[in-house]
PDB file of N, CA and C in Angstrom:
ATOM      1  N   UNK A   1      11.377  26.636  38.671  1.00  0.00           N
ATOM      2  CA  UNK A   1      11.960  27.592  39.592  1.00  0.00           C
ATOM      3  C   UNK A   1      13.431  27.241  39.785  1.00  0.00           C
ATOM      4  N   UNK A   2      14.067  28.125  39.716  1.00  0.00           N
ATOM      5  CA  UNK A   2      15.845  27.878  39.779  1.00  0.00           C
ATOM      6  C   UNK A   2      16.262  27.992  41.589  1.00  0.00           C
ATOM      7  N   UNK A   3      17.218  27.322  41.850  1.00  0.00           N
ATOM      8  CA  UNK A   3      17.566  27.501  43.037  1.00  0.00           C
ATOM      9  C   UNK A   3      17.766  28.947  43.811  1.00  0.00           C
ATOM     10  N   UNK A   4      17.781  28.871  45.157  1.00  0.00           N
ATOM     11  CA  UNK A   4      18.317  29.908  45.685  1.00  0.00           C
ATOM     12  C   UNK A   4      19.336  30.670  45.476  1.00  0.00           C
ATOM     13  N   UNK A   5      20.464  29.705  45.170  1.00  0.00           N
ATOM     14  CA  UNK A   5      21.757  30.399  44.973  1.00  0.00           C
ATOM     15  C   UNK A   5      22.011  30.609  43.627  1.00  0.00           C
ATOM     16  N   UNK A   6      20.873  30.506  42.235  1.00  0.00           N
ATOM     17  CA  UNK A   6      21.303  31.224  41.313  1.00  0.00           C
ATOM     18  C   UNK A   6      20.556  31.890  41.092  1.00  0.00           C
ATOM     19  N   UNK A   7      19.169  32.594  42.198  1.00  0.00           N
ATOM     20  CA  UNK A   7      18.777  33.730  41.697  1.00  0.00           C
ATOM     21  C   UNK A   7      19.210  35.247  42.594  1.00  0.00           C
ATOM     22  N   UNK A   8      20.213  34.390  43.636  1.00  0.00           N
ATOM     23  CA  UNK A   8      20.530  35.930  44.781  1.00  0.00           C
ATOM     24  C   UNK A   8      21.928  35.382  44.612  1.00  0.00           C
ATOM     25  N   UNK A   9      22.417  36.715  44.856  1.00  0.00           N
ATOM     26  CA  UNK A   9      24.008  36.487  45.277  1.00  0.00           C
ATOM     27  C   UNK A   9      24.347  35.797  46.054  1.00  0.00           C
ATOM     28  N   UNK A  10      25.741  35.156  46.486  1.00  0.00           N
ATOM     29  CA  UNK A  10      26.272  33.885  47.072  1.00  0.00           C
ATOM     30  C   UNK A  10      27.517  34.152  47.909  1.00  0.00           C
ATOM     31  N   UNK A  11      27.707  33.545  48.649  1.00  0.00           N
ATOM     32  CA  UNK A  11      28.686  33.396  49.362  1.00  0.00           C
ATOM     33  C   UNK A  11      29.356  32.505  50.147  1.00  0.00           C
ATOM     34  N   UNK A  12      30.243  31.819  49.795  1.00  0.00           N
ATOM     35  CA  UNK A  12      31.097  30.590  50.647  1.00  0.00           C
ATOM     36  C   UNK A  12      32.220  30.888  51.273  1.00  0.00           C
ATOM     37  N   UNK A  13      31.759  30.294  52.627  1.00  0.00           N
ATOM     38  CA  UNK A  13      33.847  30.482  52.963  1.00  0.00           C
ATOM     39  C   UNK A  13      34.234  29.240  52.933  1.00  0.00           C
ATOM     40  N   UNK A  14      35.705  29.189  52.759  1.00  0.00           N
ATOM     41  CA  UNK A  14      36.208  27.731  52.308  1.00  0.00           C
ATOM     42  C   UNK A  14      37.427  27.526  53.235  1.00  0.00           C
ATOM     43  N   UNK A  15      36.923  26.965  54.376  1.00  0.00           N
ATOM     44  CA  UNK A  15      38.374  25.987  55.195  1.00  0.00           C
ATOM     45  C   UNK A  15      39.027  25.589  54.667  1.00  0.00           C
ATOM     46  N   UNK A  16      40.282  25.723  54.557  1.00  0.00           N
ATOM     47  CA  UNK A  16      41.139  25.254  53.469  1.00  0.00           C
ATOM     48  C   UNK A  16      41.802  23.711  54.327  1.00  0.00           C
ATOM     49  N   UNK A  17      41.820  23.978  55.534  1.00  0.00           N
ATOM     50  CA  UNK A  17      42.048  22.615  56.498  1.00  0.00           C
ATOM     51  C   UNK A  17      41.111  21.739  56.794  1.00  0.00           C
ATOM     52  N   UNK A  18      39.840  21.969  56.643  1.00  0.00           N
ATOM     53  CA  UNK A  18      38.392  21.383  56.867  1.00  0.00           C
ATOM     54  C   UNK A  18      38.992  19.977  56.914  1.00  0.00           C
ATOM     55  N   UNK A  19      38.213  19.156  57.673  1.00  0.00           N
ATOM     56  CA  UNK A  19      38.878  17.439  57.804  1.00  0.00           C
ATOM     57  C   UNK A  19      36.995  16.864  57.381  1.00  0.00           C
ATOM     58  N   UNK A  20      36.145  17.723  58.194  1.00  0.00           N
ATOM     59  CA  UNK A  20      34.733  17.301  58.024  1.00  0.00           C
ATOM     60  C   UNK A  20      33.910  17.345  56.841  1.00  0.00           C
ATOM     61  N   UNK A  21      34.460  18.717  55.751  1.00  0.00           N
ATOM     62  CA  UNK A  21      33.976  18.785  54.697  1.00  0.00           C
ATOM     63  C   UNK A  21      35.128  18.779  54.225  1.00  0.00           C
ATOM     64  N   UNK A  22      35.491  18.335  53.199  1.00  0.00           N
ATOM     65  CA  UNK A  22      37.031  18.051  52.235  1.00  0.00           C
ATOM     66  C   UNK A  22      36.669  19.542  51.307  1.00  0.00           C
ATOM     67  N   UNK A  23      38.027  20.245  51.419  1.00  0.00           N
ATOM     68  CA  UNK A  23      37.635  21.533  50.788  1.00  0.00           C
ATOM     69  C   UNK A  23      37.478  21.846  49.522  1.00  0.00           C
ATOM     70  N   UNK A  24      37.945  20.689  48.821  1.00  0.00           N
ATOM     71  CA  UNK A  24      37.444  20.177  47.240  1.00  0.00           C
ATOM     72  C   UNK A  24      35.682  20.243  47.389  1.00  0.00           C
ATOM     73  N   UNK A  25      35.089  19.490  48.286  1.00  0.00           N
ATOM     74  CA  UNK A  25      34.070  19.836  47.801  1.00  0.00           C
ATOM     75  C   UNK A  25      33.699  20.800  48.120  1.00  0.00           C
ATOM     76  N   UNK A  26      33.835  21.487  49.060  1.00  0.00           N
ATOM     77  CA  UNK A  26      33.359  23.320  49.587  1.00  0.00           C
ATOM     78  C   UNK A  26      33.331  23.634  47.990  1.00  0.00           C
ATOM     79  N   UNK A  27      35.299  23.984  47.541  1.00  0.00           N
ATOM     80  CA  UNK A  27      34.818  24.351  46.488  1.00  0.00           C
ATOM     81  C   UNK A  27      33.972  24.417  45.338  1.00  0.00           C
ATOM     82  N   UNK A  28      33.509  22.322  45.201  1.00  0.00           N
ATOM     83  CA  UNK A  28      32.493  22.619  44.182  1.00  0.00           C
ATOM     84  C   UNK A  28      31.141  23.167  44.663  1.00  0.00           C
ATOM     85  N   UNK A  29      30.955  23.008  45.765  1.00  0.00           N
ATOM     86  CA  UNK A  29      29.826  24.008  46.528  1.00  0.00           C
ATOM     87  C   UNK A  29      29.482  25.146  45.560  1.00  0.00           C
ATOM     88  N   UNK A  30      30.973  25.547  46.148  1.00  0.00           N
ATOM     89  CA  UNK A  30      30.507  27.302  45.687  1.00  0.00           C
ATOM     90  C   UNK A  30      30.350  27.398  44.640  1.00  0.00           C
ATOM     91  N   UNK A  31      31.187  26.980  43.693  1.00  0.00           N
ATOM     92  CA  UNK A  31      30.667  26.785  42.199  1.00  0.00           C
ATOM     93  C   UNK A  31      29.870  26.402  41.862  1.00  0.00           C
ATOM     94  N   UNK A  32      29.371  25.141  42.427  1.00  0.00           N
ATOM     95  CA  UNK A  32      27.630  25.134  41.504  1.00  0.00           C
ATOM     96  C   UNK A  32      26.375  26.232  41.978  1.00  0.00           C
ATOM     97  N   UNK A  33      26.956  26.752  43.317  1.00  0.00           N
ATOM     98  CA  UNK A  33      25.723  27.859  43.604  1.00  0.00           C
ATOM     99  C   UNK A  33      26.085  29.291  42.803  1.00  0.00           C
ATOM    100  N   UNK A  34      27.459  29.291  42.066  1.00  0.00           N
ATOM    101  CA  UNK A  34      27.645  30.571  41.871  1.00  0.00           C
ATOM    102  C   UNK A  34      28.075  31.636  42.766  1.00  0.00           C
ATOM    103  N   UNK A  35      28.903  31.151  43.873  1.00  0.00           N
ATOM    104  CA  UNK A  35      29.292  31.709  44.796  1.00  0.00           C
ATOM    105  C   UNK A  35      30.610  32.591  44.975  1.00  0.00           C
ATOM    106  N   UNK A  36      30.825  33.388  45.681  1.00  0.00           N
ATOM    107  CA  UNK A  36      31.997  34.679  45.848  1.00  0.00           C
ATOM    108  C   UNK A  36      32.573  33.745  46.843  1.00  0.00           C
ATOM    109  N   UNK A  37      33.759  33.744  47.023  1.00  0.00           N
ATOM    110  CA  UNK A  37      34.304  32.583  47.772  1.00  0.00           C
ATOM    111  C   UNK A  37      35.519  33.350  48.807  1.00  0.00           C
ATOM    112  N   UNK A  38      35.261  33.186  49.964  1.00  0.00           N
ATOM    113  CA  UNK A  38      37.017  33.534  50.781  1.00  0.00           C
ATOM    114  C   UNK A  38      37.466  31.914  51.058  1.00  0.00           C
ATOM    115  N   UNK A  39      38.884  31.814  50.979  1.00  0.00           N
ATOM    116  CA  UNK A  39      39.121  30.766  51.902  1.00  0.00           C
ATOM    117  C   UNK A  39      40.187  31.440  52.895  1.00  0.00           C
ATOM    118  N   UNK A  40      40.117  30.643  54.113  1.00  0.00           N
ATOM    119  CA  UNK A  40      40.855  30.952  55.182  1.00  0.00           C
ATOM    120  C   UNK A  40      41.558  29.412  55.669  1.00  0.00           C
ATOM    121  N   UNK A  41      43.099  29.324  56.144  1.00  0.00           N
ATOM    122  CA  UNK A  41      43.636  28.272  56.150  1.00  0.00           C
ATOM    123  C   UNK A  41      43.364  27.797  57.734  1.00  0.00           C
ATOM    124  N   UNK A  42      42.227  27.093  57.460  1.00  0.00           N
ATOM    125  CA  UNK A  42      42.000  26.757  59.301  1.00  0.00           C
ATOM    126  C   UNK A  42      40.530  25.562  59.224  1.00  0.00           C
ATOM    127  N   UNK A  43      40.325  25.160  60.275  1.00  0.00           N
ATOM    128  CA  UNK A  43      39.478  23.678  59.912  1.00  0.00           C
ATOM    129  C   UNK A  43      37.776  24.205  59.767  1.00  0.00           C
ATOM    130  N   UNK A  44      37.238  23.407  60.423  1.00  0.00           N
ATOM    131  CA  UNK A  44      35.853  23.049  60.194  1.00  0.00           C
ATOM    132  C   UNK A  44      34.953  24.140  60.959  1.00  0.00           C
ATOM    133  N   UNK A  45      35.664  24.991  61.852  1.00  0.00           N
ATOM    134  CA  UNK A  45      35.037  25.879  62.408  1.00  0.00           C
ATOM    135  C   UNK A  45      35.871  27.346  62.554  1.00  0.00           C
ATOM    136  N   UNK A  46      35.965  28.143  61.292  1.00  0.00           N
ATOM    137  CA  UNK A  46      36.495  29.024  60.922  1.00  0.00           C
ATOM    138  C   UNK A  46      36.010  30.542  61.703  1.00  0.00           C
ATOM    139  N   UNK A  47      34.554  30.048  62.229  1.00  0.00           N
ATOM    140  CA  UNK A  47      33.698  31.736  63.030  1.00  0.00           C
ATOM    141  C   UNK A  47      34.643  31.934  64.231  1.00  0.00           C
ATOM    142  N   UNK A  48      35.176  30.318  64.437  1.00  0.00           N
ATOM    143  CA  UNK A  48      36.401  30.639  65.900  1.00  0.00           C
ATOM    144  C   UNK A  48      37.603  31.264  65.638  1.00  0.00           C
ATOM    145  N   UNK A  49      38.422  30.419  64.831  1.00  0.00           N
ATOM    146  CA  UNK A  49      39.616  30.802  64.289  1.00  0.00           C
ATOM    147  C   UNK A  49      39.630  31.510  63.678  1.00  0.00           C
ATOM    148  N   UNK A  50      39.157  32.305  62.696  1.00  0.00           N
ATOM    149  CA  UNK A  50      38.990  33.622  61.984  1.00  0.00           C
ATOM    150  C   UNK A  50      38.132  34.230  61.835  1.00  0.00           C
ATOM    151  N   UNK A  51      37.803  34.706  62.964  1.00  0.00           N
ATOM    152  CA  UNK A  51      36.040  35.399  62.884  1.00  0.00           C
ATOM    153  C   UNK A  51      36.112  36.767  62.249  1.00  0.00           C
ATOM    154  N   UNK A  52      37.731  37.567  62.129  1.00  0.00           N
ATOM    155  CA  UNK A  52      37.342  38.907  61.093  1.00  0.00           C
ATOM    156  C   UNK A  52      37.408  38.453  59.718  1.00  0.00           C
ATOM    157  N   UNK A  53      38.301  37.305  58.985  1.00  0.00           N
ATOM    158  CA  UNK A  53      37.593  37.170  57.608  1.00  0.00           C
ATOM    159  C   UNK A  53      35.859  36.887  57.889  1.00  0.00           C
ATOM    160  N   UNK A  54      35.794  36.090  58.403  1.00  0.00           N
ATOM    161  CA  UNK A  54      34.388  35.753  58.475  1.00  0.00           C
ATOM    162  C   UNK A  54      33.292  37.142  58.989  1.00  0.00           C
ATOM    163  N   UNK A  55      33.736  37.963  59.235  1.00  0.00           N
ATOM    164  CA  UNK A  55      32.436  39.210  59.536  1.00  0.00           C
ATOM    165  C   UNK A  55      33.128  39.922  58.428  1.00  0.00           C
ATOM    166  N   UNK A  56      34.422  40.091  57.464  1.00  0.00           N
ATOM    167  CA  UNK A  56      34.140  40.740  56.335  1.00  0.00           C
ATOM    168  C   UNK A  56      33.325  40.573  55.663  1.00  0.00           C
ATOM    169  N   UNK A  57      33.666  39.082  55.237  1.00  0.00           N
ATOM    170  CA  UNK A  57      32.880  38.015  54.336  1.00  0.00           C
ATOM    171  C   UNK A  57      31.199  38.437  54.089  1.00  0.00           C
ATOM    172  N   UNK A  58      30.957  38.719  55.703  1.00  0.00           N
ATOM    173  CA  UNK A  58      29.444  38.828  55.938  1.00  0.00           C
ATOM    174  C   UNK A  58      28.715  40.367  55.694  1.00  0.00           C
ATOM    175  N   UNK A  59      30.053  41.344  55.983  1.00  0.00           N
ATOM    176  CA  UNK A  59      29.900  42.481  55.907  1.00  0.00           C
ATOM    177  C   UNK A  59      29.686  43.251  53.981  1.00  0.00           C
ATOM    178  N   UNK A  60      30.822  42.309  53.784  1.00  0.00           N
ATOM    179  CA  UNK A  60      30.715  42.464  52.110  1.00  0.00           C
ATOM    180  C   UNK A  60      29.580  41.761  51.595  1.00  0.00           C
ATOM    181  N   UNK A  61      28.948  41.077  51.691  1.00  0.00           N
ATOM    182  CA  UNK A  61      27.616  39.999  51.132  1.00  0.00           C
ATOM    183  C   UNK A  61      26.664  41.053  51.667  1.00  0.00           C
ATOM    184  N   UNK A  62      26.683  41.654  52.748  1.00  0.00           N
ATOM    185  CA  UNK A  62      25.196  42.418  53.146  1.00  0.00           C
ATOM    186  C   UNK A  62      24.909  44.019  52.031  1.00  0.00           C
ATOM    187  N   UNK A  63      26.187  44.422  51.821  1.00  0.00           N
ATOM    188  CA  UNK A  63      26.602  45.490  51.312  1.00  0.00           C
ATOM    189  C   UNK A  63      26.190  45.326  49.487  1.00  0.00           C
ATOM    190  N   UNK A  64      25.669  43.964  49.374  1.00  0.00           N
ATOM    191  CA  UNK A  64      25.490  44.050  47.995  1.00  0.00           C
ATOM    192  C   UNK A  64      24.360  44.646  47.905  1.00  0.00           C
ATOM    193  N   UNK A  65      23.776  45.585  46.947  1.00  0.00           N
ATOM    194  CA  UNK A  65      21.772  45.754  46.997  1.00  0.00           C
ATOM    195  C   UNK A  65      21.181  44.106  46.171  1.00  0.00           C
ATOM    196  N   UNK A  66      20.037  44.145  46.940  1.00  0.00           N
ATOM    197  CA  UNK A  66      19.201  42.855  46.742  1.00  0.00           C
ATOM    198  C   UNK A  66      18.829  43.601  45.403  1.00  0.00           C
ATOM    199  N   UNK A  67      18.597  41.995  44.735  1.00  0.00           N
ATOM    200  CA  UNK A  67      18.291  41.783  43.259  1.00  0.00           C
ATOM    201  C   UNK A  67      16.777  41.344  43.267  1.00  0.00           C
ATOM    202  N   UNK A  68      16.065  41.220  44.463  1.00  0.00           N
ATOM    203  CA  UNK A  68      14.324  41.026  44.461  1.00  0.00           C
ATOM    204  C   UNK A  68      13.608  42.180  43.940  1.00  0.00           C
TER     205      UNK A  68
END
């Protein structure tokens, strides 16, 4: 059985200031899940500091049709 994130579409946002997750690895995150990626230049809690990228982000990911 293959993971979650390579049988449904993906999505990461990437703190580009993050101090808690180093955004090197966000990025390889998203890449090994196969992920659509925003980054936004702000730390570890981005739903505060940029909560309209973050409800695009969410708005565009819902808007895909499921692949089940």
């Amino acid at each position: 059985m293959s993971p979650p994130g390579k049988r449904f579409p993906s999505w990461y946002l990437i703190a580009d200031g993050d101090q808690a997750i180093p955004p090197d690895a966000e990025r390889l995150f998203a890449k090994r899940m196969g992920a659509t990626t925003t980054k936004v230049p702000t730390n570890h809690v981005a739903m505060v500091s940029h909560p309209d990228d973050v409800v695009t982000m969410i708005e565009t990911a819902a808007a895909v049709p499921s692949t089940r």
